[in-house]
C-alpha atoms as a PDB file:
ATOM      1  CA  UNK A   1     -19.970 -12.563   5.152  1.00  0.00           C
ATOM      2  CA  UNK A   2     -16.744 -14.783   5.965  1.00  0.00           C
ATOM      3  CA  UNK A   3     -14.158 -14.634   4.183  1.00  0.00           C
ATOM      4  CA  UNK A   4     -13.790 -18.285   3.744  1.00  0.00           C
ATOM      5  CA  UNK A   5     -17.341 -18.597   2.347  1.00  0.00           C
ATOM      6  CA  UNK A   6     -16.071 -16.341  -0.700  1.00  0.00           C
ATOM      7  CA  UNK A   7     -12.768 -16.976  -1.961  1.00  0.00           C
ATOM      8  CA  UNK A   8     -10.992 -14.690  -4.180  1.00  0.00           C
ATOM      9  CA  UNK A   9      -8.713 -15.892  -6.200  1.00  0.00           C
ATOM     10  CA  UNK A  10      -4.919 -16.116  -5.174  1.00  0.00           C
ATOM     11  CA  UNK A  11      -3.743 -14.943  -1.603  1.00  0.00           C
ATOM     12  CA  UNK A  12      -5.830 -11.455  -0.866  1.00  0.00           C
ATOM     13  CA  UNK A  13      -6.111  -9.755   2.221  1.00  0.00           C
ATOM     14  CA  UNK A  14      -8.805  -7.324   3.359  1.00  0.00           C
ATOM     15  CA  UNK A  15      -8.422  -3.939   4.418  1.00  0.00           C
ATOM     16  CA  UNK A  16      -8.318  -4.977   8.444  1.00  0.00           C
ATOM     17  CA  UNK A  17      -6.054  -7.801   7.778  1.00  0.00           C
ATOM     18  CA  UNK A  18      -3.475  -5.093   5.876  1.00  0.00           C
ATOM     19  CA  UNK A  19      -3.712  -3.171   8.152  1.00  0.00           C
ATOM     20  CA  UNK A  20      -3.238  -6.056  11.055  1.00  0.00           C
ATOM     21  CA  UNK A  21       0.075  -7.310   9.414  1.00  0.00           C
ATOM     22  CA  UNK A  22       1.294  -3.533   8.437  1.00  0.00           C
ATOM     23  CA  UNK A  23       0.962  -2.680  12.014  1.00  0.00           C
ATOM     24  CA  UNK A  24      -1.167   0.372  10.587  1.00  0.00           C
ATOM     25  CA  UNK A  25      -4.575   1.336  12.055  1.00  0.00           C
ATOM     26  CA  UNK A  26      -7.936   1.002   9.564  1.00  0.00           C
ATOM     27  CA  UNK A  27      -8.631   4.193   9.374  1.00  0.00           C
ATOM     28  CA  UNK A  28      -4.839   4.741   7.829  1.00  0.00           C
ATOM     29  CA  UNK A  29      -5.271   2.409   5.496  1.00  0.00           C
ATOM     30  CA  UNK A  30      -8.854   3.760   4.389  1.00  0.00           C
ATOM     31  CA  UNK A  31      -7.305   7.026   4.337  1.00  0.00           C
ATOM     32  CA  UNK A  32      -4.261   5.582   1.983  1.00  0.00           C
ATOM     33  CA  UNK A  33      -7.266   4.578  -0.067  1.00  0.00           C
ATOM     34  CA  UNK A  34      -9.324   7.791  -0.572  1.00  0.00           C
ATOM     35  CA  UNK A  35      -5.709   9.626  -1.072  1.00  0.00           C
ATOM     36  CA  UNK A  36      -5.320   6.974  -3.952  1.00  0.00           C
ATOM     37  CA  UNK A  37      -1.721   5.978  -2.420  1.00  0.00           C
ATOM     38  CA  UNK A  38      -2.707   2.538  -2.540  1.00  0.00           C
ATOM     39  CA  UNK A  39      -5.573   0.667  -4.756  1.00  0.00           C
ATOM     40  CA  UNK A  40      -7.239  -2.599  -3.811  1.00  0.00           C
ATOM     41  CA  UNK A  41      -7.566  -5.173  -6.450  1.00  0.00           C
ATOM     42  CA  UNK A  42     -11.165  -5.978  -5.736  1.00  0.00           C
ATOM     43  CA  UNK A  43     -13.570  -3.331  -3.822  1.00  0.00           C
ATOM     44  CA  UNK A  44     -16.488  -4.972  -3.894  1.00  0.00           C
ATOM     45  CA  UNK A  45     -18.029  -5.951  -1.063  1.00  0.00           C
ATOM     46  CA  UNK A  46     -14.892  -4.914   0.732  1.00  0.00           C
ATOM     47  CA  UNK A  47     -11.220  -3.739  -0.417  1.00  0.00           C
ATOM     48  CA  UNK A  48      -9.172  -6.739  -0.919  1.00  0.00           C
ATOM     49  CA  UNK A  49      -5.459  -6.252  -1.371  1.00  0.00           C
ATOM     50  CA  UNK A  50      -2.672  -8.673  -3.200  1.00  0.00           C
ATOM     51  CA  UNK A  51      -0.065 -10.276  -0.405  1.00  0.00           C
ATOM     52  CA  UNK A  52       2.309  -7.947  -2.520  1.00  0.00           C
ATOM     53  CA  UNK A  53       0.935  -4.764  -1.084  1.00  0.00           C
ATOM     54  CA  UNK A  54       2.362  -5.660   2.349  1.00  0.00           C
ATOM     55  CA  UNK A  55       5.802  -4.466   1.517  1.00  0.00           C
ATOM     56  CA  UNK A  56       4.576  -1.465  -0.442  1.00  0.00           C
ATOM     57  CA  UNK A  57       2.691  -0.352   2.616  1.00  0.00           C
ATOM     58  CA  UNK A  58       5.385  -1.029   4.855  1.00  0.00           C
ATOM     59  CA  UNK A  59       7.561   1.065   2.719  1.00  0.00           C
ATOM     60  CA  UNK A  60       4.990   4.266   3.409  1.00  0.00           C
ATOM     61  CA  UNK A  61       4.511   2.985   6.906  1.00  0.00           C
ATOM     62  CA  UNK A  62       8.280   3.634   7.149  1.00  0.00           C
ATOM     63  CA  UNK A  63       8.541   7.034   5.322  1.00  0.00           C
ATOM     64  CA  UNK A  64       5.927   8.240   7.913  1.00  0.00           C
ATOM     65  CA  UNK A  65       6.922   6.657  11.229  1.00  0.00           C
ATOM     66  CA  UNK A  66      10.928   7.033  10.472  1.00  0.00           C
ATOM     67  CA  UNK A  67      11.147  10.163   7.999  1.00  0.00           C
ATOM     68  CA  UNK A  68       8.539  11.770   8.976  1.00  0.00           C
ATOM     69  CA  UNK A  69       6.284  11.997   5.528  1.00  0.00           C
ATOM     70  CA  UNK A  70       2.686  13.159   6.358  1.00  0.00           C
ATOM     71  CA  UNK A  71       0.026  10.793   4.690  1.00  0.00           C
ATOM     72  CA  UNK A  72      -1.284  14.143   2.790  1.00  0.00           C
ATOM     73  CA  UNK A  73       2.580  14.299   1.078  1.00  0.00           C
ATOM     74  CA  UNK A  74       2.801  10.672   0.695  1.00  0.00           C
ATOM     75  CA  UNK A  75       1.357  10.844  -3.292  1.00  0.00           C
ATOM     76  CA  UNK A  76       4.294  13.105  -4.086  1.00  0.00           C
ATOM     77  CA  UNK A  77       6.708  11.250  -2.288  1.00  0.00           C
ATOM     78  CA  UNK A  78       6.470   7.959  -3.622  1.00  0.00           C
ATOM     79  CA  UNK A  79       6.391   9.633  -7.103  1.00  0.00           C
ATOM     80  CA  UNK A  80       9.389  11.118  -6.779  1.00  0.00           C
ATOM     81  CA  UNK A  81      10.857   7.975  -5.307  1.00  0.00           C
ATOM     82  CA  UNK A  82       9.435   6.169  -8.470  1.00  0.00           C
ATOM     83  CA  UNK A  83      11.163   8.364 -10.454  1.00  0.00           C
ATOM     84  CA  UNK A  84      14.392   8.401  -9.223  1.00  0.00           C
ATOM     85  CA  UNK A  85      14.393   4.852  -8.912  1.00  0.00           C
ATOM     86  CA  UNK A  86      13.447   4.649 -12.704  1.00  0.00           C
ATOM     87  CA  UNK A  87      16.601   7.469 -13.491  1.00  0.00           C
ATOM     88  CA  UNK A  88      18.913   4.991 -11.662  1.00  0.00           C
ATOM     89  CA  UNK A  89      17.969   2.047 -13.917  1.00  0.00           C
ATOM     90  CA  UNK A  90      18.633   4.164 -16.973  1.00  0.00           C
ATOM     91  CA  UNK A  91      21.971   5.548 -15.805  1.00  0.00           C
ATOM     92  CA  UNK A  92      24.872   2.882 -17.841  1.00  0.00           C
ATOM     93  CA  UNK A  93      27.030   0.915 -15.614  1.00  0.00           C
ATOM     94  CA  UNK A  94      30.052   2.374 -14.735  1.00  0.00           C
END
């Protein structure tokens, strides 16, 4: 089916076109998937993904490619970088 002949709503992007613009391979971003790192906002017929998700998966593309994160430690990693990201915002201004 083309894409064109079924609209979603707002500006989506399929699995191969994430991947495409993320500079990541298909198979990444499927495995990304099953290890629930990211989520696509409509799976049916095919994973669609918000324009957002580009710089979220840039972000891991970067943690593996320039830090070295495997995608099996990626869940943990962006948890913990959730975290102290949310510990930050609660710390008072100084």
């Amino acid at each position: 089916m083309n894409r064109d002949e079924n609209k979603l709503p707002g500006d989506m992007l399929t699995a191969r076109e994430l991947a495409w613009v993320t500079g990541l391979s298909e198979r990444i971003i499927e495995r990304l998937i099953t290890l629930e790192v990211i989520e696509p906002a409509e799976s049916s017929p095919e994973p669609y993904f918000p324009t957002e998700a580009v710089a979220y998966v840039l972000r891991i593309r970067h943690l593996h490619v320039e830090l070295g994160v495997s995608w099996s430690s990626m869940p943990l990693v962006l948890d913990l970088l959730t975290r102290i990201e949310q510990l930050e915002c609660d710390l008072p201004d100084r």
